[in-house]
C-alpha atoms as a PDB file:
ATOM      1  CA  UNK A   1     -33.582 -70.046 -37.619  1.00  0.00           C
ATOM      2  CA  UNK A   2     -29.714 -69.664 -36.145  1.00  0.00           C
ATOM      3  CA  UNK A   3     -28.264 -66.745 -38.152  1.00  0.00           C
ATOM      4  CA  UNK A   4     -24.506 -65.806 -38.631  1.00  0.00           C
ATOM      5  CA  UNK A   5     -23.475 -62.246 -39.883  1.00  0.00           C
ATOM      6  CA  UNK A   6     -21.022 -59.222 -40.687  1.00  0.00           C
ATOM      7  CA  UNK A   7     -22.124 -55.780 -40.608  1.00  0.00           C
ATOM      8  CA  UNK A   8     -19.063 -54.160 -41.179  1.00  0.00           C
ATOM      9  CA  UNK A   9     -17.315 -54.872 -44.825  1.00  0.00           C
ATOM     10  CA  UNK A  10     -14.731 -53.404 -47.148  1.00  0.00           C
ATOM     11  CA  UNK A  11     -14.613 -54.312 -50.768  1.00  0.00           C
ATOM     12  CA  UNK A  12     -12.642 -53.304 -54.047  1.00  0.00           C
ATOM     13  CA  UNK A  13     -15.492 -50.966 -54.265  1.00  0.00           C
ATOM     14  CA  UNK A  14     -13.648 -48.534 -51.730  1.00  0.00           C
ATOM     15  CA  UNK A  15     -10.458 -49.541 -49.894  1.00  0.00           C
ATOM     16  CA  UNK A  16     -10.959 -53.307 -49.338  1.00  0.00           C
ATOM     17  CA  UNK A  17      -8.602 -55.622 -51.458  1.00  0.00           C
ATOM     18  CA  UNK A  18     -11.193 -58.269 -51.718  1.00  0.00           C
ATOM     19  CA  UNK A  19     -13.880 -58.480 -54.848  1.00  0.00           C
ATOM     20  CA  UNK A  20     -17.675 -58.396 -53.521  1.00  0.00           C
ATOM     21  CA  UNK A  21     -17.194 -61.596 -55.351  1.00  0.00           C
ATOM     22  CA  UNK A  22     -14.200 -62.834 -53.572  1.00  0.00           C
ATOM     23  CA  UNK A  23     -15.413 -61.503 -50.012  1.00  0.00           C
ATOM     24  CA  UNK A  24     -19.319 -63.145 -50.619  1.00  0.00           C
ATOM     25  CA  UNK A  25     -17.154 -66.519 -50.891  1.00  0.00           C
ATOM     26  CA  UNK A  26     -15.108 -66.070 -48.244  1.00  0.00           C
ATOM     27  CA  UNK A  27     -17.845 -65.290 -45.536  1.00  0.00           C
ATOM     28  CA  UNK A  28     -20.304 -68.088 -47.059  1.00  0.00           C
ATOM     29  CA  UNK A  29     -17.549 -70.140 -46.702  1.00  0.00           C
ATOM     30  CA  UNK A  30     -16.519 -69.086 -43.186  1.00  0.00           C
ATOM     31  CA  UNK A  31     -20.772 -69.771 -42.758  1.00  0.00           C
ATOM     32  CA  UNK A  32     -22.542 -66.477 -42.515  1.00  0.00           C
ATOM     33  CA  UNK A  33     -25.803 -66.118 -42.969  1.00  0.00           C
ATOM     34  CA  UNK A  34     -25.432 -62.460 -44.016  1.00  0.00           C
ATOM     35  CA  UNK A  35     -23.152 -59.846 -44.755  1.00  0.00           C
ATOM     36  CA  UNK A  36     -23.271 -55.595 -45.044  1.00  0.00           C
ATOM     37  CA  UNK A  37     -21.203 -54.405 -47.810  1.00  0.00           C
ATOM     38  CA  UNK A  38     -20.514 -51.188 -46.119  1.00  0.00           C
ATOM     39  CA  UNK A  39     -17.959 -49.439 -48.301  1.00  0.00           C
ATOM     40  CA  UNK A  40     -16.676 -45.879 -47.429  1.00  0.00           C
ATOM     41  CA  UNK A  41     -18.862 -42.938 -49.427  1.00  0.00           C
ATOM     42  CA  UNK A  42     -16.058 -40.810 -50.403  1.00  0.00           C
ATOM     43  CA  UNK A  43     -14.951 -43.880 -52.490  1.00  0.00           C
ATOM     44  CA  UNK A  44     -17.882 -45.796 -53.019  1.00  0.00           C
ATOM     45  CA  UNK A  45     -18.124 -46.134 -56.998  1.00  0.00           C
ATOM     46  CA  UNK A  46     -21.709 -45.585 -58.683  1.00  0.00           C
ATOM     47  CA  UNK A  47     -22.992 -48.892 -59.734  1.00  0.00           C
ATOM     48  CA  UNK A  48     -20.230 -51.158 -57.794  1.00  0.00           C
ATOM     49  CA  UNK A  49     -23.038 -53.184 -55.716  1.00  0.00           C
ATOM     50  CA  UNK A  50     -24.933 -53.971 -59.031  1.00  0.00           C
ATOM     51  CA  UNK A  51     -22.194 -56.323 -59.090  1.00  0.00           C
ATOM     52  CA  UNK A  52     -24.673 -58.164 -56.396  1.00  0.00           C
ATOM     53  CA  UNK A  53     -27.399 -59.268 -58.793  1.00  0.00           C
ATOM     54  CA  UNK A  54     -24.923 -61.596 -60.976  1.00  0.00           C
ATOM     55  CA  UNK A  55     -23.770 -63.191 -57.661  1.00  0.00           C
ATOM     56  CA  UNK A  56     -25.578 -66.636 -56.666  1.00  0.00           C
ATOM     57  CA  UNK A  57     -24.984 -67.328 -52.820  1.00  0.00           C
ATOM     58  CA  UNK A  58     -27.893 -68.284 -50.241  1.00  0.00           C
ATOM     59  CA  UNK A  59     -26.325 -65.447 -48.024  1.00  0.00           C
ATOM     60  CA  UNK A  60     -28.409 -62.045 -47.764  1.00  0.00           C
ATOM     61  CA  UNK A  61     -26.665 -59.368 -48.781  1.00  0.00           C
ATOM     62  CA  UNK A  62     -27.272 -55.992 -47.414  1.00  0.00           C
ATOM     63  CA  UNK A  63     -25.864 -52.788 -49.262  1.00  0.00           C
ATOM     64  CA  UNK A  64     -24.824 -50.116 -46.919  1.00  0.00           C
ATOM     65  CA  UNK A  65     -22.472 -47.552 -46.461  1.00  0.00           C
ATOM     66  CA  UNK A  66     -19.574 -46.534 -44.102  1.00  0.00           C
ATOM     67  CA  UNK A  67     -20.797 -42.733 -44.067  1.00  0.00           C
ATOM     68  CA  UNK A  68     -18.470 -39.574 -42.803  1.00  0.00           C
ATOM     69  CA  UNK A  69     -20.039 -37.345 -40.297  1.00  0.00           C
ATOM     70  CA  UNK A  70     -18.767 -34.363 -38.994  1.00  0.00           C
ATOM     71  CA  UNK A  71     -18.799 -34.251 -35.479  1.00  0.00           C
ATOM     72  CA  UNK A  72     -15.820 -32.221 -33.410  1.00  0.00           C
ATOM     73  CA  UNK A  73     -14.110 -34.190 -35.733  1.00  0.00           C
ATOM     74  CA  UNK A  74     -14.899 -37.198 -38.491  1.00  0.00           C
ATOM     75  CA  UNK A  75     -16.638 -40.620 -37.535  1.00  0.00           C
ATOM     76  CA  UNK A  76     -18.084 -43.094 -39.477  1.00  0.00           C
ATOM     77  CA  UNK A  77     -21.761 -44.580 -39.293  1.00  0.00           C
ATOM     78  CA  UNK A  78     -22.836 -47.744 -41.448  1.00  0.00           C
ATOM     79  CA  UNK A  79     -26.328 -47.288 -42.766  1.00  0.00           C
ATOM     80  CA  UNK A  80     -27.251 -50.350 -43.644  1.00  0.00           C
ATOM     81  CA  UNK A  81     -30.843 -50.958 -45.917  1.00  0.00           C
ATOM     82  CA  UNK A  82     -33.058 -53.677 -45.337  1.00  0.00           C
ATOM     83  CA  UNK A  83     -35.872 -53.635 -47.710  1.00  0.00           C
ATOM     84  CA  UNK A  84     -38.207 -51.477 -46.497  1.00  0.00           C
ATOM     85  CA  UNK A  85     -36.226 -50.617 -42.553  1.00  0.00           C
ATOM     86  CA  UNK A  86     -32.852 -49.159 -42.502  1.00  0.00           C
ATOM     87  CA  UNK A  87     -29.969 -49.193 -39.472  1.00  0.00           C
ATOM     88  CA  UNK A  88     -27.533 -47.042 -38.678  1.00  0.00           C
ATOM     89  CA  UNK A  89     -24.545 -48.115 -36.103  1.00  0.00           C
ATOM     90  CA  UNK A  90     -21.757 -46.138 -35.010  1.00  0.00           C
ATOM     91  CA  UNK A  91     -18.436 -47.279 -35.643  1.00  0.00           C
ATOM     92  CA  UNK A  92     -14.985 -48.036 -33.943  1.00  0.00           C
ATOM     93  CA  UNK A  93     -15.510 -45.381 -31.301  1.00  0.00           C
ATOM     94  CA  UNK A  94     -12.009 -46.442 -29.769  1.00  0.00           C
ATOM     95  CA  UNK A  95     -10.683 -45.290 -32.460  1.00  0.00           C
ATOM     96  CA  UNK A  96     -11.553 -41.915 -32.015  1.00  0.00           C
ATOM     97  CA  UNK A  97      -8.438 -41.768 -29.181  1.00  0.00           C
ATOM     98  CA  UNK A  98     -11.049 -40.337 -26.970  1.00  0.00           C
ATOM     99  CA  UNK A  99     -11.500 -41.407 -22.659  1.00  0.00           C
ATOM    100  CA  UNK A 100     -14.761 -43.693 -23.015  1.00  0.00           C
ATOM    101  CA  UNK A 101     -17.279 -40.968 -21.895  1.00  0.00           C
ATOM    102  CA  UNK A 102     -16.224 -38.209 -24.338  1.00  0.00           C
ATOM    103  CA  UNK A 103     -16.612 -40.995 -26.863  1.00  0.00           C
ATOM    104  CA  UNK A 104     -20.116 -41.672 -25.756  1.00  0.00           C
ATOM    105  CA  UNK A 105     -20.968 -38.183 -25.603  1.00  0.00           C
ATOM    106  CA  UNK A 106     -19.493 -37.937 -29.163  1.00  0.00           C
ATOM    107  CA  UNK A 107     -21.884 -40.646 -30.053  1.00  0.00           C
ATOM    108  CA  UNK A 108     -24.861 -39.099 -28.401  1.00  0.00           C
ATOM    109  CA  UNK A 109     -24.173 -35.704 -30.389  1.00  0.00           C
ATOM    110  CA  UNK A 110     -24.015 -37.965 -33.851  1.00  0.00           C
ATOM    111  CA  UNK A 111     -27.293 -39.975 -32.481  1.00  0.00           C
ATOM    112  CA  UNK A 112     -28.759 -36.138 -32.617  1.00  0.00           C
ATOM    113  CA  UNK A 113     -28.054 -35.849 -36.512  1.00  0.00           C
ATOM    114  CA  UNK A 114     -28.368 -39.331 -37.344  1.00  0.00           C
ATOM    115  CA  UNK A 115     -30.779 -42.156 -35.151  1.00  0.00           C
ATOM    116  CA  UNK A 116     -27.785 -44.525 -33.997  1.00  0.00           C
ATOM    117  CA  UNK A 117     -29.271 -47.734 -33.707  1.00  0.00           C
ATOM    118  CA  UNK A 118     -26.038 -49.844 -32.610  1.00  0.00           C
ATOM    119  CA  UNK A 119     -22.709 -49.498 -31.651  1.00  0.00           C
ATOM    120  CA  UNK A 120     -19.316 -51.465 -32.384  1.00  0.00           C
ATOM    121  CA  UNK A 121     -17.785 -52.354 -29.623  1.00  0.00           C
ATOM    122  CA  UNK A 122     -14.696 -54.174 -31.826  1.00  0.00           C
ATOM    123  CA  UNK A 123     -12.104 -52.145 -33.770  1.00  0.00           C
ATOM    124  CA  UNK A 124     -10.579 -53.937 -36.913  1.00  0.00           C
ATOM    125  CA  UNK A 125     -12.702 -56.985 -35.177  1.00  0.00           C
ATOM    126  CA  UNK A 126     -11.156 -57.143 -31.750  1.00  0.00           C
ATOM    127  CA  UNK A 127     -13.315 -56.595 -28.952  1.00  0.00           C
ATOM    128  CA  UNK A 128     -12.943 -53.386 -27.108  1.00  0.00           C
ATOM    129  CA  UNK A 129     -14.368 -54.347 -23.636  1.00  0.00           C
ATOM    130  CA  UNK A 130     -14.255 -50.657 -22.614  1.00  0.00           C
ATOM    131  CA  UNK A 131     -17.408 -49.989 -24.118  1.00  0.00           C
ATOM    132  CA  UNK A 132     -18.870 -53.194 -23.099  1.00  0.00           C
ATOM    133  CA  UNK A 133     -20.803 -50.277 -20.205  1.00  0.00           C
ATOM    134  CA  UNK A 134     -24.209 -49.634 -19.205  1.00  0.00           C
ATOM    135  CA  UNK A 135     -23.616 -45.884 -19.604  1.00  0.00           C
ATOM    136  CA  UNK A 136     -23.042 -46.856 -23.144  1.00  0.00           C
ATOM    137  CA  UNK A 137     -27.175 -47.361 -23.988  1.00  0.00           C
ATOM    138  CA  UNK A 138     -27.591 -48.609 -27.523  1.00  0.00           C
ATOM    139  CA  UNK A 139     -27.004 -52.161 -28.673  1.00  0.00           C
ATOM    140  CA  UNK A 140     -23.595 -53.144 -28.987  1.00  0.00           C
ATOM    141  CA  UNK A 141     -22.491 -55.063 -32.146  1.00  0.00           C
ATOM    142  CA  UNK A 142     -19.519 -57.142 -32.605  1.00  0.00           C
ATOM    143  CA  UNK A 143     -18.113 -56.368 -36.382  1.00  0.00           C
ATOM    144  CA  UNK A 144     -15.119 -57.470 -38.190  1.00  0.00           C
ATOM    145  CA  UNK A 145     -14.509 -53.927 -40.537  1.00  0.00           C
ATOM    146  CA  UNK A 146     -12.822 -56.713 -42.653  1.00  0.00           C
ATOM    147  CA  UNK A 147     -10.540 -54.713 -46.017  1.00  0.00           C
ATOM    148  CA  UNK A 148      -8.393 -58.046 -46.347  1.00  0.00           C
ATOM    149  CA  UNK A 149      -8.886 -61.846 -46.453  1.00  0.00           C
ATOM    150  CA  UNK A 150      -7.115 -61.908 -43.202  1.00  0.00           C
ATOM    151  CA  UNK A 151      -9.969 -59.058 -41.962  1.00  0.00           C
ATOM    152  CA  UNK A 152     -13.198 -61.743 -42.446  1.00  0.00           C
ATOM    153  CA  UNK A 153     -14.374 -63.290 -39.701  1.00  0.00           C
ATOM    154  CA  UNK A 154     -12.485 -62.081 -36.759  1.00  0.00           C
ATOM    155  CA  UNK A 155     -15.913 -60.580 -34.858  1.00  0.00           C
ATOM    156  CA  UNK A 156     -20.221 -61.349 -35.375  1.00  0.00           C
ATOM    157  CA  UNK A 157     -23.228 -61.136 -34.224  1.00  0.00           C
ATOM    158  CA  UNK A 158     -25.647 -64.065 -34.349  1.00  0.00           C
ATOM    159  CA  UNK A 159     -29.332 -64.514 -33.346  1.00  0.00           C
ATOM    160  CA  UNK A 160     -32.271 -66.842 -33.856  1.00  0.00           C
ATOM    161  CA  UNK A 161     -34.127 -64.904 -36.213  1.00  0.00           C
ATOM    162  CA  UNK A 162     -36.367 -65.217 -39.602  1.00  0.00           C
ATOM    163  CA  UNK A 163     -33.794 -65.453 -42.523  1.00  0.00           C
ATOM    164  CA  UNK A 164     -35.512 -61.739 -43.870  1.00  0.00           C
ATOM    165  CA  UNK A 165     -33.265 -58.016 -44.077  1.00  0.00           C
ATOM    166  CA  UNK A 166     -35.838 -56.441 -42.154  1.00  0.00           C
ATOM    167  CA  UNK A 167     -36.535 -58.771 -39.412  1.00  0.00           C
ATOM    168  CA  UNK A 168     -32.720 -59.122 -39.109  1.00  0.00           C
ATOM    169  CA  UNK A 169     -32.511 -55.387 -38.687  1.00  0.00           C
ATOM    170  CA  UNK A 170     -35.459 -55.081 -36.283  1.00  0.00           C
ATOM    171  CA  UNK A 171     -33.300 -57.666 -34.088  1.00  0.00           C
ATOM    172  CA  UNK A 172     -30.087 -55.675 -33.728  1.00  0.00           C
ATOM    173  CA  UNK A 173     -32.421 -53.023 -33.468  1.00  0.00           C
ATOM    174  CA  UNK A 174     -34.000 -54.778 -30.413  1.00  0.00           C
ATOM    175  CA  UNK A 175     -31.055 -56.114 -29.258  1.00  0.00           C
ATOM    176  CA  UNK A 176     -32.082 -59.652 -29.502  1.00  0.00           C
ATOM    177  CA  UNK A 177     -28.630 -60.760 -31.078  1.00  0.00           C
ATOM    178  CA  UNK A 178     -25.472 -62.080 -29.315  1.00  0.00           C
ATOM    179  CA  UNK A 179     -21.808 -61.247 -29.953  1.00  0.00           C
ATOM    180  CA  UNK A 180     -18.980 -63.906 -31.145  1.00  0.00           C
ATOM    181  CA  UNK A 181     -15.493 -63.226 -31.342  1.00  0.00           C
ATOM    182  CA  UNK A 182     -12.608 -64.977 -32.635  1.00  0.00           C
ATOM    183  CA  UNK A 183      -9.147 -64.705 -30.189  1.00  0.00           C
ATOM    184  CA  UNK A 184      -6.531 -62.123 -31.049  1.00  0.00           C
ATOM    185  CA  UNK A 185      -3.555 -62.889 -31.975  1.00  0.00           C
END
């Protein structure tokens, strides 16, 4: 089966200005196949993703989390939880205003704390070809980090894969995933 998803998304649940609600509709009707609510955990309300359960779309729905790690500075990680695997994939690193191989090296020291199973190679869902490298050995996952309406969509991943969280997982895990982007503008 031909899946269509965002791993990377904001919600009224942290800083997004979009309703899980509101941003479910939006991507089903944009045609994912899945979406990570990744919210930020400084903000991240208990009990905002029960909100989930009420909500009928044929989209899976991961819950995740942007987390904050301390590493010669803060970075964010999404873990992301299948049902019984769970992902972790470093984000925005060209954001971090770092040349590409500090950034890497930042990532390595994170991947030391926390098993980095992906990369973003996108900020705010434009591709950053810089890290589009070899030296730069994880997957690399294009992500929209969508907080607006105007946010959804902009950058994907897609892959032929068995509509299931896990087996979704294990294929960004393995790689076995392409990226899609839209054009800046």
């Amino acid at each position: 089966m031909h899946l269509k998803g965002a791993l990377h998304v904001h919600t009224t649940c942290s800083d997004g200005n979009l309703s899980i609600a509101e941003t479910l509709r939006i991507y089903e009707g944009l045609g994912f196949d899945f979406v990570a609510l990744t919210d930020h955990d400084y903000l991240l309300r208990p009990g905002c993703y029960d909100a989930v359960n009420d909500i009928k779309t044929d989209m899976i729905i991961f819950k995740g989390v942007e987390l904050t790690v301390f590493e010669k500075g803060y970075v964010h990680v999404n873990e992301i939880e299948g049902d019984s695997e769970v992902m972790h994939i470093f984000n925005h690193p060209s954001e971090l205003d770092l040349p590409v191989m500090k950034a890497i090296e930042r990532i390595h020291a994170v991947n030391e704390k926390i098993r980095i199973d992906a990369v973003e190679v996108t900020s705010k869902g434009f591709r950053d070809q810089e890290f589009e490298i070899p030296e730069l050995a994880f997957p690399k996952v294009a992500t929209d980090d969508s907080h607006t309406r105007i946010g959804c969509g902009r950058a994907w991943i897609e892959m032929d894969c068995f509509k299931d969280k896990d087996k979704i997982i294990r294929a960004i895990k393995n790689n076995d995933f392409w990226n899609c982007y839209t054009e800046k503008k």
